[in-house]
N, C-alpha and C. Protein backbone atom coordinates (compact mmCIF):
# COMPACT_ATOMS: atom_id res chain seq x y z
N UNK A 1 -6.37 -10.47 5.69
CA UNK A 1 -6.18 -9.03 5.67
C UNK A 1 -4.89 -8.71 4.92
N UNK A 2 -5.03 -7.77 4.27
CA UNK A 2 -4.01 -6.71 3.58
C UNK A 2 -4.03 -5.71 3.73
N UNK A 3 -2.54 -5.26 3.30
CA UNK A 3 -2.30 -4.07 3.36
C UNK A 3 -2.60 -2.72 2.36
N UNK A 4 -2.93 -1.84 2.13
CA UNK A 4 -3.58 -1.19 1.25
C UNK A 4 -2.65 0.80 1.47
N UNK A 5 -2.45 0.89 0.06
CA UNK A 5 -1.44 2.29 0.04
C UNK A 5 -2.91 2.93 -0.59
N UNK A 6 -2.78 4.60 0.16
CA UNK A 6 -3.66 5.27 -0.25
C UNK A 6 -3.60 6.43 -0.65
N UNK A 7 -4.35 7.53 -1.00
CA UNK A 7 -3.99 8.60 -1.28
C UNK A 7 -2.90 9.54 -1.23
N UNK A 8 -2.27 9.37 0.33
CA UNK A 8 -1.11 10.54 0.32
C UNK A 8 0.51 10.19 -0.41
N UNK A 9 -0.01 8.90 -0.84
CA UNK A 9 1.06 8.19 -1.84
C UNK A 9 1.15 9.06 -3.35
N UNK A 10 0.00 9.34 -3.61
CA UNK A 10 0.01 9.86 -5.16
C UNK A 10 0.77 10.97 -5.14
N UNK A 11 1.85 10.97 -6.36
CA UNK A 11 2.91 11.78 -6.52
C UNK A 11 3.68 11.71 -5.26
N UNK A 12 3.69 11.27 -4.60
CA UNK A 12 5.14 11.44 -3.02
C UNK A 12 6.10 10.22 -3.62
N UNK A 13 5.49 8.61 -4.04
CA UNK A 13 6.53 7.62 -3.72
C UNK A 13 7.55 7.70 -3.24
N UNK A 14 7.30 8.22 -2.09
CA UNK A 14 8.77 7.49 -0.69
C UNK A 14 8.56 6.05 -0.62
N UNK A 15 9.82 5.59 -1.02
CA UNK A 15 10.26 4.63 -1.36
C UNK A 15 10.62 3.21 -0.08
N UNK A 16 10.59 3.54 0.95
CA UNK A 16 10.70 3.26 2.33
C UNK A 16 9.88 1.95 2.37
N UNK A 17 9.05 2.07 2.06
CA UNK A 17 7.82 0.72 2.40
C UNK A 17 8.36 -0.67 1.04
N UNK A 18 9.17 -0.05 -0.39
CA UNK A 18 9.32 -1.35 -1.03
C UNK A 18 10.69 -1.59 -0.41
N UNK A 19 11.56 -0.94 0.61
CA UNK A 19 12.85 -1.43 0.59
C UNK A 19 12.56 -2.10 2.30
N UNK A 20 11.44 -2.29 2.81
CA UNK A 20 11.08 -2.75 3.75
C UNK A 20 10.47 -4.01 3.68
N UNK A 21 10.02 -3.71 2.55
CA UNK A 21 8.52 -5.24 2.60
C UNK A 21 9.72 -6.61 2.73
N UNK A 22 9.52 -7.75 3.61
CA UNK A 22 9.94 -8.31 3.24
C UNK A 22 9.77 -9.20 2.04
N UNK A 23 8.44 -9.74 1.26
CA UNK A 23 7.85 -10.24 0.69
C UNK A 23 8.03 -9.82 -1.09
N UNK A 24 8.60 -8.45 -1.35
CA UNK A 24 8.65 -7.70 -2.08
C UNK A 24 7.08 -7.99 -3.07
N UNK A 25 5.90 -7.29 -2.13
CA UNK A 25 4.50 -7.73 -2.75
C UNK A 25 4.22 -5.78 -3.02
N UNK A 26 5.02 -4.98 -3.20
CA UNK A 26 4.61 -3.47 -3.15
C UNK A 26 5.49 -2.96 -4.48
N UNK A 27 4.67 -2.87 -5.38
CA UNK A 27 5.44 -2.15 -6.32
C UNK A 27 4.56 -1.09 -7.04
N UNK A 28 5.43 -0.68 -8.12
CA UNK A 28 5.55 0.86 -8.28
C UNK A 28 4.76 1.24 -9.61
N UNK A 29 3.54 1.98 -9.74
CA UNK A 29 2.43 2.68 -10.65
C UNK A 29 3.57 3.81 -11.20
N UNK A 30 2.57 4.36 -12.17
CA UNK A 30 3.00 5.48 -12.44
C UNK A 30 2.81 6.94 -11.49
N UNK A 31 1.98 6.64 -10.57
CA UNK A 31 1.75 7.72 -10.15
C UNK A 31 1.82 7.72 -8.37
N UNK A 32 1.80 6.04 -7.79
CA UNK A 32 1.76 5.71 -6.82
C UNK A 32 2.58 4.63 -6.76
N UNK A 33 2.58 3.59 -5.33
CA UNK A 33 2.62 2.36 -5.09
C UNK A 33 1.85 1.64 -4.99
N UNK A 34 1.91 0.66 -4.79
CA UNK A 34 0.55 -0.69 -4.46
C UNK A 34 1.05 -1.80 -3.82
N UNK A 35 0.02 -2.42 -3.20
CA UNK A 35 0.34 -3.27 -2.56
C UNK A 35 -0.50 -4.67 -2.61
N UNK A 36 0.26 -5.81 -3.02
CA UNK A 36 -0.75 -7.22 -3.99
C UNK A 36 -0.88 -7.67 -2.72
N UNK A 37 -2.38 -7.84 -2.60
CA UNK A 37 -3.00 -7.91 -2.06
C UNK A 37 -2.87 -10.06 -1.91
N UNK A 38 -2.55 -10.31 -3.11
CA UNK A 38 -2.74 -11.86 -2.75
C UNK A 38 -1.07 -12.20 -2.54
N UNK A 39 0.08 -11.56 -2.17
CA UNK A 39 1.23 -11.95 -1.24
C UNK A 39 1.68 -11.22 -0.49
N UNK A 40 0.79 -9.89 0.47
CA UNK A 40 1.28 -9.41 1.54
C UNK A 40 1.25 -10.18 2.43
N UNK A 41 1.83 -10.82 3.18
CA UNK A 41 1.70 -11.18 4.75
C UNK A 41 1.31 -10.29 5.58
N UNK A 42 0.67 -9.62 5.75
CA UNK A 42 0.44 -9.11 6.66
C UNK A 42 1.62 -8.51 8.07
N UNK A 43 2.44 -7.91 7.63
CA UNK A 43 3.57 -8.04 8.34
C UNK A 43 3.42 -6.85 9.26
N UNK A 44 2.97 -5.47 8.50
CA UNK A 44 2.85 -4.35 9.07
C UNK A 44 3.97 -3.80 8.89
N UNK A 45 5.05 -3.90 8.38
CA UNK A 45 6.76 -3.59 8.53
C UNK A 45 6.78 -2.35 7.24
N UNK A 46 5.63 -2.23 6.16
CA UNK A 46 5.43 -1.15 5.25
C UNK A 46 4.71 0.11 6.52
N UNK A 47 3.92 -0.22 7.08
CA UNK A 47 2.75 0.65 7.37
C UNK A 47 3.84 1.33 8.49
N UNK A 48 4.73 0.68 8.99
CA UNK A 48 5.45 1.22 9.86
C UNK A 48 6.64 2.48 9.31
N UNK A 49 7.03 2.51 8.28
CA UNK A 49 8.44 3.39 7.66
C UNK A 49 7.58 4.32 6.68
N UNK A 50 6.27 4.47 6.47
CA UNK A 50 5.94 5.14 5.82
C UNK A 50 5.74 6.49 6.10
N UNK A 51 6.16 7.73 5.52
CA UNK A 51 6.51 9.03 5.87
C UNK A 51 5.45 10.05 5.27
N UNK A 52 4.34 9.64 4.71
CA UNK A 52 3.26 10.09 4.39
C UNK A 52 1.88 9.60 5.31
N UNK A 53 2.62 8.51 5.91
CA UNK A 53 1.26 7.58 6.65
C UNK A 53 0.31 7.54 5.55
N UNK A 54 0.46 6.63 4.38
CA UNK A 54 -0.45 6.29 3.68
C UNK A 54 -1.33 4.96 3.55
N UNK A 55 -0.39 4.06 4.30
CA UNK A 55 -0.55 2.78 3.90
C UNK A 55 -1.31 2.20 5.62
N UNK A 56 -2.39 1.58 5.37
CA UNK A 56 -3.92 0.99 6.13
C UNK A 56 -4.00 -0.56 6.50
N UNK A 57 -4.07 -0.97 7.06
CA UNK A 57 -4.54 -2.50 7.31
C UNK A 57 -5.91 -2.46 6.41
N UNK A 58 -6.89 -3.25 5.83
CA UNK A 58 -7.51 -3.14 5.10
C UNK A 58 -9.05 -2.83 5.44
N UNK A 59 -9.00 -3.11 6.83
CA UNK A 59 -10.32 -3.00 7.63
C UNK A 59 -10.07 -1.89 8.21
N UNK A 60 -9.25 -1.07 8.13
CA UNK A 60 -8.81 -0.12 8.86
C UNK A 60 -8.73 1.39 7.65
N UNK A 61 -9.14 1.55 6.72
CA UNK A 61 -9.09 2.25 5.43
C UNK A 61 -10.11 3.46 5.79
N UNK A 62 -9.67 4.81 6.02
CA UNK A 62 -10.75 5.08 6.20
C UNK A 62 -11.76 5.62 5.15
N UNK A 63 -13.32 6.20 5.45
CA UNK A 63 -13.87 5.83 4.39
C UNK A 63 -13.53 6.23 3.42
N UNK A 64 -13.22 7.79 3.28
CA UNK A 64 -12.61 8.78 2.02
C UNK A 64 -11.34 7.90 1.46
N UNK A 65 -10.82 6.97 1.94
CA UNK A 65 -9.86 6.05 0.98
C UNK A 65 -10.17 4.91 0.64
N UNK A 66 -11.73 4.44 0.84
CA UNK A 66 -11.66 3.22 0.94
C UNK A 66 -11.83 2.64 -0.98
N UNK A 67 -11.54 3.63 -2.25
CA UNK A 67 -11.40 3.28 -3.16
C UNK A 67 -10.47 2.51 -3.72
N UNK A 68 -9.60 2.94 -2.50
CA UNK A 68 -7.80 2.44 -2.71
C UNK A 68 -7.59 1.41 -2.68
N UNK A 69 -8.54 0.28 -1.56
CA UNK A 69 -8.73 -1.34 -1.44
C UNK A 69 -8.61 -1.72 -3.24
N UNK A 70 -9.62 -1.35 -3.63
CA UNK A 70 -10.28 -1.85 -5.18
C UNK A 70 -8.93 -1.85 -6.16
N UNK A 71 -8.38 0.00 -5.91
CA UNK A 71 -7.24 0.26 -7.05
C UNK A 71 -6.11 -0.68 -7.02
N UNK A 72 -5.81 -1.39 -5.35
CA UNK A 72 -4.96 -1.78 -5.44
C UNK A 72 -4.46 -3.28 -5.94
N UNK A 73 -5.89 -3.64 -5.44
CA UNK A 73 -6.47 -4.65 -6.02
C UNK A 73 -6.28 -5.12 -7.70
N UNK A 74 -6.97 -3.74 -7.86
CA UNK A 74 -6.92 -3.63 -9.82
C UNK A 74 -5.60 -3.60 -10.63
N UNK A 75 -4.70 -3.20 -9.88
CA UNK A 75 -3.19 -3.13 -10.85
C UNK A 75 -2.35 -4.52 -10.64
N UNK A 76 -2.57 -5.19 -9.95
CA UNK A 76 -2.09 -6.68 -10.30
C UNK A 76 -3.14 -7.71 -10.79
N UNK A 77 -4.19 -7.43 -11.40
CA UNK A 77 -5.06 -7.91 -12.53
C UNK A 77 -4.26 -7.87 -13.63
């Protein structure tokens, strides 16, 4: 499981979740954040400081975000 940033991220980037991660696996789009999916640990320590509540455990996405798994997926391709 991963962690996954979703919609209420676009245009906000509060910055809170990359100065948290320990792993530094969350970095910065042009328009959002993301989160690499193949070195989050699973820590939960983003999902916790986030001030938009954007960011999901990955099984936990709900459905109207569940595009965000894929996007986030797609920008560290």
């Amino acid at each position: 499981m991963a962690f996954v940033i979703t919609s209420p991220c676009k245009d906000e980037k509060a910055a809170e979740c990359v100065e948290t991660c320990p792993v530094d696996c969350i970095h910065e789009g042009d328009d959002m954040y993301y989160i690499d999916p193949d070195s989050c640990i699973d820590c939960g320590a983003c999902e916790a400081v986030c001030p938009v509540e954007a960011i999901y455990a990955d099984d936990e996405v709900p459905v109207e975000e569940q595009k965000f798994i894929q996007l986030n997926k797609d920008f560290f391709k």
